[in-house]
PDB file of N, CA and C in Angstrom:
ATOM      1  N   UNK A   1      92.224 176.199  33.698  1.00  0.00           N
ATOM      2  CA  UNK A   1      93.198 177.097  34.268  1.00  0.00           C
ATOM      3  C   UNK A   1      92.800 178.551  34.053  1.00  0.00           C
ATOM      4  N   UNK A   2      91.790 178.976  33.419  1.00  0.00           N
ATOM      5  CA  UNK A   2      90.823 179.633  32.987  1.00  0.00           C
ATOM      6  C   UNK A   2      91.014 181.048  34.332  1.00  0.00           C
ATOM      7  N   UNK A   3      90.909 180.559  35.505  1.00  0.00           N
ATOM      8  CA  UNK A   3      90.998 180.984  36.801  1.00  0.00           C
ATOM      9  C   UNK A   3      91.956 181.024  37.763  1.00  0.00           C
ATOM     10  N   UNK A   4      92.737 180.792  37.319  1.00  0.00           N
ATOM     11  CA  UNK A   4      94.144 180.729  38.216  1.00  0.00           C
ATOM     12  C   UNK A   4      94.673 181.844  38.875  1.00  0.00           C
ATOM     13  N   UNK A   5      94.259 183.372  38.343  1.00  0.00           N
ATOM     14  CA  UNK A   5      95.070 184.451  39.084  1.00  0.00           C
ATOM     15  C   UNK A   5      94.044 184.218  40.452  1.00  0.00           C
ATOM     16  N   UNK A   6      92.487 183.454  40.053  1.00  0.00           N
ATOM     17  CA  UNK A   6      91.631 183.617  41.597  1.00  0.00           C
ATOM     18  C   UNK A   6      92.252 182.303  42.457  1.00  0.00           C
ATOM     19  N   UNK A   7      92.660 181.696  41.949  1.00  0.00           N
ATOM     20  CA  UNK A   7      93.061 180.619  42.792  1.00  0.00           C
ATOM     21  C   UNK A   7      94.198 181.051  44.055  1.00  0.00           C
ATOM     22  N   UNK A   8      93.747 180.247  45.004  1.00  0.00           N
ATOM     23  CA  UNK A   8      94.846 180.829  46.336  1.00  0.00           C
ATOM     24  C   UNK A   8      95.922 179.331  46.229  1.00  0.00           C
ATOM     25  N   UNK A   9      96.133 178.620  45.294  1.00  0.00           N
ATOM     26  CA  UNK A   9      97.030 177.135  45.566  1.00  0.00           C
ATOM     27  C   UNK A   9      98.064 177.103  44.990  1.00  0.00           C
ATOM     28  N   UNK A  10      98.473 179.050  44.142  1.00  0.00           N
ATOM     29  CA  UNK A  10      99.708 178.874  43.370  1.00  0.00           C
ATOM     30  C   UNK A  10     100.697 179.430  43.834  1.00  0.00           C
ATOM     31  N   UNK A  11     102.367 179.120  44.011  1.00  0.00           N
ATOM     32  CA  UNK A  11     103.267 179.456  44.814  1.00  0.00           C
ATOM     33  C   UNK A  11     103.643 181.007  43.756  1.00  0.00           C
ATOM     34  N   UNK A  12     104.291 181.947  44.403  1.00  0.00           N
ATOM     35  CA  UNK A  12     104.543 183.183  43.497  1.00  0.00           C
ATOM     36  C   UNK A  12     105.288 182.751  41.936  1.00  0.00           C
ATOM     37  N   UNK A  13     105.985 181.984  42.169  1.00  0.00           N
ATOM     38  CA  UNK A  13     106.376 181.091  41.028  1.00  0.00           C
ATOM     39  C   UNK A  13     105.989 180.778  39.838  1.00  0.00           C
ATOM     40  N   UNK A  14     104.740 179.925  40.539  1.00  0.00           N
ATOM     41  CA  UNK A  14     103.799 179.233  39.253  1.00  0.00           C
ATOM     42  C   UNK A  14     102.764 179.908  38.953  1.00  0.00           C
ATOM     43  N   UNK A  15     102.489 180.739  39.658  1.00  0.00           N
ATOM     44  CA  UNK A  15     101.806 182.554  38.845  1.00  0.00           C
ATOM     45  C   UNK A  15     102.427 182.750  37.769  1.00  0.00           C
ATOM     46  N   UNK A  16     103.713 183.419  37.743  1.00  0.00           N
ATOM     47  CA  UNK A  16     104.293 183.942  36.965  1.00  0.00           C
ATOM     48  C   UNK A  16     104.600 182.804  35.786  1.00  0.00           C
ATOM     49  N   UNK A  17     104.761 181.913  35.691  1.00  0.00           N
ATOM     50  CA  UNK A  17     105.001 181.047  34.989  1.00  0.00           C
ATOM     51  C   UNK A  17     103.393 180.898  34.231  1.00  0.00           C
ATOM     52  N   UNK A  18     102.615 180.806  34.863  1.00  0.00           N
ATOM     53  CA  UNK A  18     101.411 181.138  34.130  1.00  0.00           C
ATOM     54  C   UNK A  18     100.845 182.686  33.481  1.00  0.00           C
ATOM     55  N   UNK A  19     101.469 183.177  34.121  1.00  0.00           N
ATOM     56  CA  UNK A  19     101.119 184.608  33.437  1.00  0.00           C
ATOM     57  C   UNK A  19     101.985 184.719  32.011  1.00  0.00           C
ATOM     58  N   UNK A  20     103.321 184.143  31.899  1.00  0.00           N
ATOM     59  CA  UNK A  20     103.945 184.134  30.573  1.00  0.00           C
ATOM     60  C   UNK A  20     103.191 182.661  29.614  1.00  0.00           C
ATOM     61  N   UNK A  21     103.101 182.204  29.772  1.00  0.00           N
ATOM     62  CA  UNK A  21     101.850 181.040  29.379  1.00  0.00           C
ATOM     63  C   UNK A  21     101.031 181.905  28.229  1.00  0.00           C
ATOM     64  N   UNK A  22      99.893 182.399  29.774  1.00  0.00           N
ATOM     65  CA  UNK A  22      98.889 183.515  29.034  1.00  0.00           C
ATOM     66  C   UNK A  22      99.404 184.353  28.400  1.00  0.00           C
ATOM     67  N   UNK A  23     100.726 185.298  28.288  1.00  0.00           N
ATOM     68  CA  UNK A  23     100.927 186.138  27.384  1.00  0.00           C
ATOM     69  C   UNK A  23     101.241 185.412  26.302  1.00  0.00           C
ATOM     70  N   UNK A  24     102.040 184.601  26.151  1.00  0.00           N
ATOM     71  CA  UNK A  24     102.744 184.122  24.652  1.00  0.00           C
ATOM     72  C   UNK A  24     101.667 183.271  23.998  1.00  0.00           C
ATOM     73  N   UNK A  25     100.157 182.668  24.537  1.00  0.00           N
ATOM     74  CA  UNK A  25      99.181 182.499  23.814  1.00  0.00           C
ATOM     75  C   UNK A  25      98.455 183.553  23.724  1.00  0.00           C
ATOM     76  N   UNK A  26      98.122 184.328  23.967  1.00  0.00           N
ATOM     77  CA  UNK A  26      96.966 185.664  24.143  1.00  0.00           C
ATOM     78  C   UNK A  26      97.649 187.103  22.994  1.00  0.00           C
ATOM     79  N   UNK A  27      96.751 186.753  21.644  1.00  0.00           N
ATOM     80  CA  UNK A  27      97.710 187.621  20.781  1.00  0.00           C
ATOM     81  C   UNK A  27      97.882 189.008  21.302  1.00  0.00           C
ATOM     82  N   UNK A  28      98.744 190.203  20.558  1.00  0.00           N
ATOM     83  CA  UNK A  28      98.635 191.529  21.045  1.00  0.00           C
ATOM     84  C   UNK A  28      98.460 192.476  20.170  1.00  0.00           C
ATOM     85  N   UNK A  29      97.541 193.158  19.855  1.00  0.00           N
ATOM     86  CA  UNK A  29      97.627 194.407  18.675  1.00  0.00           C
ATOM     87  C   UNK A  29      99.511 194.814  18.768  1.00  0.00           C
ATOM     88  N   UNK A  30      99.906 195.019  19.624  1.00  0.00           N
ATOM     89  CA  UNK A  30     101.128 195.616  19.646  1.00  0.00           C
ATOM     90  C   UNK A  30     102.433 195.000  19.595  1.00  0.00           C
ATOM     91  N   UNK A  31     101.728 193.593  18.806  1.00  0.00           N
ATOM     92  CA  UNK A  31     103.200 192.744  18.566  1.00  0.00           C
ATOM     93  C   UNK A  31     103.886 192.073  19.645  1.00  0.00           C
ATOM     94  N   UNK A  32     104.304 192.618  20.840  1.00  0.00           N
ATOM     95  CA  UNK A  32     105.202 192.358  21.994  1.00  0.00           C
ATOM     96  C   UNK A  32     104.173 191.622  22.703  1.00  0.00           C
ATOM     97  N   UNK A  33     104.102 190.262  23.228  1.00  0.00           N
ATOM     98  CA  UNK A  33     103.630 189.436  24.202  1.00  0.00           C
ATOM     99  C   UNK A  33     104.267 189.262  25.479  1.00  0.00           C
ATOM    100  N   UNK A  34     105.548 189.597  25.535  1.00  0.00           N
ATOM    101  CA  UNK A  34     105.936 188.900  26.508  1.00  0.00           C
ATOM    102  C   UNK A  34     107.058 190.900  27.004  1.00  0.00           C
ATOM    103  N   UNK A  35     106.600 191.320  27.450  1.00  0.00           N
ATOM    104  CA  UNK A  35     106.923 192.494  28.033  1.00  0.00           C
ATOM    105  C   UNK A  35     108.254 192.896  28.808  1.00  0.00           C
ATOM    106  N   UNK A  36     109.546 193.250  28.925  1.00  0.00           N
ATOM    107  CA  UNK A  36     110.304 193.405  29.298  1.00  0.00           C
ATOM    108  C   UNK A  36     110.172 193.059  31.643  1.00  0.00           C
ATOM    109  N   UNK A  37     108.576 193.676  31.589  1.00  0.00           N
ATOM    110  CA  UNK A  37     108.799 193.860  33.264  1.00  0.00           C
ATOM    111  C   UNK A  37     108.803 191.951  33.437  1.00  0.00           C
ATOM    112  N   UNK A  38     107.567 191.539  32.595  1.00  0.00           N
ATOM    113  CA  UNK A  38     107.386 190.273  32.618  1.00  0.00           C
ATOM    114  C   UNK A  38     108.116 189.493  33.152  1.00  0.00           C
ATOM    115  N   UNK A  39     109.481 189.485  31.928  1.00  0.00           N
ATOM    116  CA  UNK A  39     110.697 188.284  31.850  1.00  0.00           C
ATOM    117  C   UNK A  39     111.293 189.248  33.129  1.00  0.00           C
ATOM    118  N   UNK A  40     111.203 190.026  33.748  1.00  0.00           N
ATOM    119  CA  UNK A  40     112.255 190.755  34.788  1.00  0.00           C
ATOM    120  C   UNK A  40     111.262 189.488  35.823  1.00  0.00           C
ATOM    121  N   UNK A  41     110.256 189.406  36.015  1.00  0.00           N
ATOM    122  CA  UNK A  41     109.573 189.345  37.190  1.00  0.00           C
ATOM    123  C   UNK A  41     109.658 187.807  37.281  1.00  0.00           C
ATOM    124  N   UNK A  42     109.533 186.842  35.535  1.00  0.00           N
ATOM    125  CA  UNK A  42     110.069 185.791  36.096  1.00  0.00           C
ATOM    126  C   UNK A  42     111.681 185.337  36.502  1.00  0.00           C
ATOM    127  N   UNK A  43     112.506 186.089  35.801  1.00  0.00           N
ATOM    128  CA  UNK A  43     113.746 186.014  35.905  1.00  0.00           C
ATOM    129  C   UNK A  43     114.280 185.967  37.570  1.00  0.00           C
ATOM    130  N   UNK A  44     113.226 186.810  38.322  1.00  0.00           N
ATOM    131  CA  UNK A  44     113.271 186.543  39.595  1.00  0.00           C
ATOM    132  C   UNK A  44     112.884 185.763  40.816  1.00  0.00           C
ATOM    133  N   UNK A  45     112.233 184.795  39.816  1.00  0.00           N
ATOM    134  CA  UNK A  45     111.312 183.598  40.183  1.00  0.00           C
ATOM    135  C   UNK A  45     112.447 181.866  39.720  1.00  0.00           C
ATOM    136  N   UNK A  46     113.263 182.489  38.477  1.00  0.00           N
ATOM    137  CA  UNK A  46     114.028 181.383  37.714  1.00  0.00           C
ATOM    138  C   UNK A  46     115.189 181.403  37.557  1.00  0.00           C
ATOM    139  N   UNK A  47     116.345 180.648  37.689  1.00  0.00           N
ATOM    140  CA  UNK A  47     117.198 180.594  36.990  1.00  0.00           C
ATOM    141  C   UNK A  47     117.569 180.490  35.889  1.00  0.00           C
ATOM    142  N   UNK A  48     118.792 180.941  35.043  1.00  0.00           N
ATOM    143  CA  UNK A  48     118.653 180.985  33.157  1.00  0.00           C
ATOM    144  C   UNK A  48     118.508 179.366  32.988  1.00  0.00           C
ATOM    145  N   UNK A  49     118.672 178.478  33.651  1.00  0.00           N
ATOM    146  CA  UNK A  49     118.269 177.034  33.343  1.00  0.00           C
ATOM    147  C   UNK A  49     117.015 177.087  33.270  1.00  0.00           C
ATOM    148  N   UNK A  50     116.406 177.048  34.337  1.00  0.00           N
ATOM    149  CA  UNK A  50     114.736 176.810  34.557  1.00  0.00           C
ATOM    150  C   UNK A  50     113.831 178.034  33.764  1.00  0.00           C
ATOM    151  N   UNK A  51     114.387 178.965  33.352  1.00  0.00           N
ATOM    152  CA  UNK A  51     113.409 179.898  33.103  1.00  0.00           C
ATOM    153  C   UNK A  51     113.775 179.372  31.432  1.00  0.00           C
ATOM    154  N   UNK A  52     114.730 178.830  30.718  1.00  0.00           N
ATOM    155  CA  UNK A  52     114.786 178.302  28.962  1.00  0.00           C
ATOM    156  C   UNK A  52     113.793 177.178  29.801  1.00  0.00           C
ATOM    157  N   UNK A  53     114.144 176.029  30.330  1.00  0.00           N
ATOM    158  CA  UNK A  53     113.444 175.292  30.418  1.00  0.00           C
ATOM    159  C   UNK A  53     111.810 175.271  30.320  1.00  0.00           C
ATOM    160  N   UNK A  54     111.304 176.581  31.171  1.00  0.00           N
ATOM    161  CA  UNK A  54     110.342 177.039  31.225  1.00  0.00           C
ATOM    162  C   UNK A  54     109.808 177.103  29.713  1.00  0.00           C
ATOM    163  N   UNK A  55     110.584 178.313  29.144  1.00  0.00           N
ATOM    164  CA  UNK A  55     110.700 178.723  27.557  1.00  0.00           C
ATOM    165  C   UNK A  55     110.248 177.271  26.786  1.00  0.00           C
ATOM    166  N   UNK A  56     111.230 176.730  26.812  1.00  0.00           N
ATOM    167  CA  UNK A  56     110.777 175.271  26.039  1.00  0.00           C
ATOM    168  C   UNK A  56     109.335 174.922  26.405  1.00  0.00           C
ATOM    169  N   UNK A  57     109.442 174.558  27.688  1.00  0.00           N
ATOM    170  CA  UNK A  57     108.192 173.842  28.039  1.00  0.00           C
ATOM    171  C   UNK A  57     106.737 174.611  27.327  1.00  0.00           C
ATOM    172  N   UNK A  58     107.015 175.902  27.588  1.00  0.00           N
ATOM    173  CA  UNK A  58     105.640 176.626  26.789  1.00  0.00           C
ATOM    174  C   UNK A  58     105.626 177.027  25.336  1.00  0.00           C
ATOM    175  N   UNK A  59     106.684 176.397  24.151  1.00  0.00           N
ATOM    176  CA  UNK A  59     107.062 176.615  23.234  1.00  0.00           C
ATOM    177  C   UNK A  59     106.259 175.370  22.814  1.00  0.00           C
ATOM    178  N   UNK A  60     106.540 174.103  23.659  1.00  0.00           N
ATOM    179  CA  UNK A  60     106.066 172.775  22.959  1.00  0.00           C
ATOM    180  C   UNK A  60     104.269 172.492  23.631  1.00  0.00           C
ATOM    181  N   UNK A  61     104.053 173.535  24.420  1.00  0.00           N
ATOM    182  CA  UNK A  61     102.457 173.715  24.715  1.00  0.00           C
ATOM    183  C   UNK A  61     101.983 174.783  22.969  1.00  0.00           C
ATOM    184  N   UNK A  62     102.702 175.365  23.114  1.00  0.00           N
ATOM    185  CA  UNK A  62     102.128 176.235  21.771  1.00  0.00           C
ATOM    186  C   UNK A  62     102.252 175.156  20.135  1.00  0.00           C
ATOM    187  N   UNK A  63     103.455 174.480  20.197  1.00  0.00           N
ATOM    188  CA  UNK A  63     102.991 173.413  19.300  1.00  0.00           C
ATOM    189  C   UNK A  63     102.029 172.429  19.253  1.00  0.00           C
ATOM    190  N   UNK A  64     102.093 172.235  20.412  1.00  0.00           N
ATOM    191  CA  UNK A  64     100.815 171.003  20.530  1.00  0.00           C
ATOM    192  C   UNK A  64      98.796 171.186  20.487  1.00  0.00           C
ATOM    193  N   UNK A  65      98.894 172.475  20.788  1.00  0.00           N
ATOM    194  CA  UNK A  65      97.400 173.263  20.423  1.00  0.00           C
ATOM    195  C   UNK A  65      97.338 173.117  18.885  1.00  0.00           C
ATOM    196  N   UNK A  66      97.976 173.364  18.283  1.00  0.00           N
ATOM    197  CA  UNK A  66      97.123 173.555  17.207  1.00  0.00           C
ATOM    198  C   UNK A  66      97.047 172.155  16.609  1.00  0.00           C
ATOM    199  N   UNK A  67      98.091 171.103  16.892  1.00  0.00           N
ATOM    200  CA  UNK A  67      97.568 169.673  16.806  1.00  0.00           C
ATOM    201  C   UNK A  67      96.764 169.385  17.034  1.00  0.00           C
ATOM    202  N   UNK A  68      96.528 169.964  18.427  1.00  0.00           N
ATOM    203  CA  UNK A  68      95.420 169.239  19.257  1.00  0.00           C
ATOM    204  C   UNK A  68      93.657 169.674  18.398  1.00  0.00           C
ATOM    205  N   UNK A  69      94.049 171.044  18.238  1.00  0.00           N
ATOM    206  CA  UNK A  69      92.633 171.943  17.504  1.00  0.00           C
ATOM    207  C   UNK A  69      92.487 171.020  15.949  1.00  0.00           C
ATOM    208  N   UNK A  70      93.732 170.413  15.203  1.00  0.00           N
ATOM    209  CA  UNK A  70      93.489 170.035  14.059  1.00  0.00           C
ATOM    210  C   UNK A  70      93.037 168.589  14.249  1.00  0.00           C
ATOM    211  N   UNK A  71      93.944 167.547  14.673  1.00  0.00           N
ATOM    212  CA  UNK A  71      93.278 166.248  14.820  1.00  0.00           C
ATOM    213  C   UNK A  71      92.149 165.941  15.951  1.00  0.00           C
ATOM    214  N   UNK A  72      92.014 166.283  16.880  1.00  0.00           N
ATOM    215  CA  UNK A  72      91.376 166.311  17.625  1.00  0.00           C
ATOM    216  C   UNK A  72      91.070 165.053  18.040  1.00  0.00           C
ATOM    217  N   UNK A  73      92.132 164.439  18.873  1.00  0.00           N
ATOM    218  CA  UNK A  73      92.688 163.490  19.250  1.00  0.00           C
ATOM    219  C   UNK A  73      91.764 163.054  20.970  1.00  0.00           C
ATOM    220  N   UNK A  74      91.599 161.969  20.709  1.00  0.00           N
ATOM    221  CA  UNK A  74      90.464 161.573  22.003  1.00  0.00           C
ATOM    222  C   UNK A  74      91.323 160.712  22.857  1.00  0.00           C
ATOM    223  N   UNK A  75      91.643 161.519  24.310  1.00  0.00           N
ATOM    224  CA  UNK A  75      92.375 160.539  25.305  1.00  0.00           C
ATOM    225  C   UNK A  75      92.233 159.184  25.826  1.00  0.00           C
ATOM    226  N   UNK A  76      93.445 158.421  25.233  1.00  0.00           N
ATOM    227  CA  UNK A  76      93.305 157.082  25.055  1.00  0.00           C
ATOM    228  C   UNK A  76      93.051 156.313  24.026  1.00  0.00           C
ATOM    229  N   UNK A  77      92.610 157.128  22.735  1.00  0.00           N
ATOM    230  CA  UNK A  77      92.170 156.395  22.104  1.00  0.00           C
ATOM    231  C   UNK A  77      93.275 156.251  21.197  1.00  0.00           C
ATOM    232  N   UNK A  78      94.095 155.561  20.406  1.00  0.00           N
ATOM    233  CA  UNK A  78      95.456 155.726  19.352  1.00  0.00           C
ATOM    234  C   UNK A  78      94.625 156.296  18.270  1.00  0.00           C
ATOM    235  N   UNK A  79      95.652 157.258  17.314  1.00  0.00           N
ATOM    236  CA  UNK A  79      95.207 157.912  16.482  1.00  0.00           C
ATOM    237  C   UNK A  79      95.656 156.589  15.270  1.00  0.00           C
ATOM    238  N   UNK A  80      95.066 157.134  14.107  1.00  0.00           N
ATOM    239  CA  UNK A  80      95.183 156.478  13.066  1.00  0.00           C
ATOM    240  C   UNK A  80      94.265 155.784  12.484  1.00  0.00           C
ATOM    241  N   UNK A  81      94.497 155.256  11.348  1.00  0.00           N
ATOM    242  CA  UNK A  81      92.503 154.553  11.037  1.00  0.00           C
ATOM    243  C   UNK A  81      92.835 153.001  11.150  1.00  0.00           C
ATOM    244  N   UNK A  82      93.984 152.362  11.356  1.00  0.00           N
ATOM    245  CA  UNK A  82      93.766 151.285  11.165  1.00  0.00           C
ATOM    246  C   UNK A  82      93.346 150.634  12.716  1.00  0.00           C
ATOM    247  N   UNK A  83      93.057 151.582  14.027  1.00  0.00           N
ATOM    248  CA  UNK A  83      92.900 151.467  14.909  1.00  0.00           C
ATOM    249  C   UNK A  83      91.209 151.480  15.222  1.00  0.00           C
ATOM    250  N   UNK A  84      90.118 151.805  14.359  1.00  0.00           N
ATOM    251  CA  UNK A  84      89.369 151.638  13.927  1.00  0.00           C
ATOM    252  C   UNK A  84      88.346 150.537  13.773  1.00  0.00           C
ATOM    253  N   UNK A  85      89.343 149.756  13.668  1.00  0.00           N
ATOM    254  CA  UNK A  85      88.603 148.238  13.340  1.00  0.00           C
ATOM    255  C   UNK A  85      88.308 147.527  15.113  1.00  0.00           C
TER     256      UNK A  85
END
């Protein structure tokens, strides 16, 4: 997803929904990630349902990275050692 602002397949929507993505992972010398125009610009893209929803959804992407960076979990395979055998 590396490339997505070049991509022409995203609705104005799921831009913005990716652009708060990239801010709330992408640290900031200046503390503030997620910028007042930001939440204006998705707020106009979301309703207060869909835009927490949103919130959640990229809250439990930010939990799951550093799982993912610590166990380093191979798709499909079950974690655990007794799976091993």
């Amino acid at each position: 997803m590396a490339a997505w602002q070049d991509a022409p397949y995203f609705t104005d929507a799921e831009r913005v929904a990716l652009e708060l993505v990239e801010a709330v992972l992408t640290p900031s010398p200046f503390g503030e990630r997620v910028p007042d125009e930001l939440f204006a610009k998705a707020s106009a893209h979301y309703d207060d349902t869909a835009l927490w929803t949103l919130t959640v959804t990229i809250g439990q992407i930010c939990f799951f990275i550093p799982v993912a960076l610590i166990a380093k979990p191979i798709p499909g395979k079950p974690i655990g050692k007794n799976y091993n055998k």
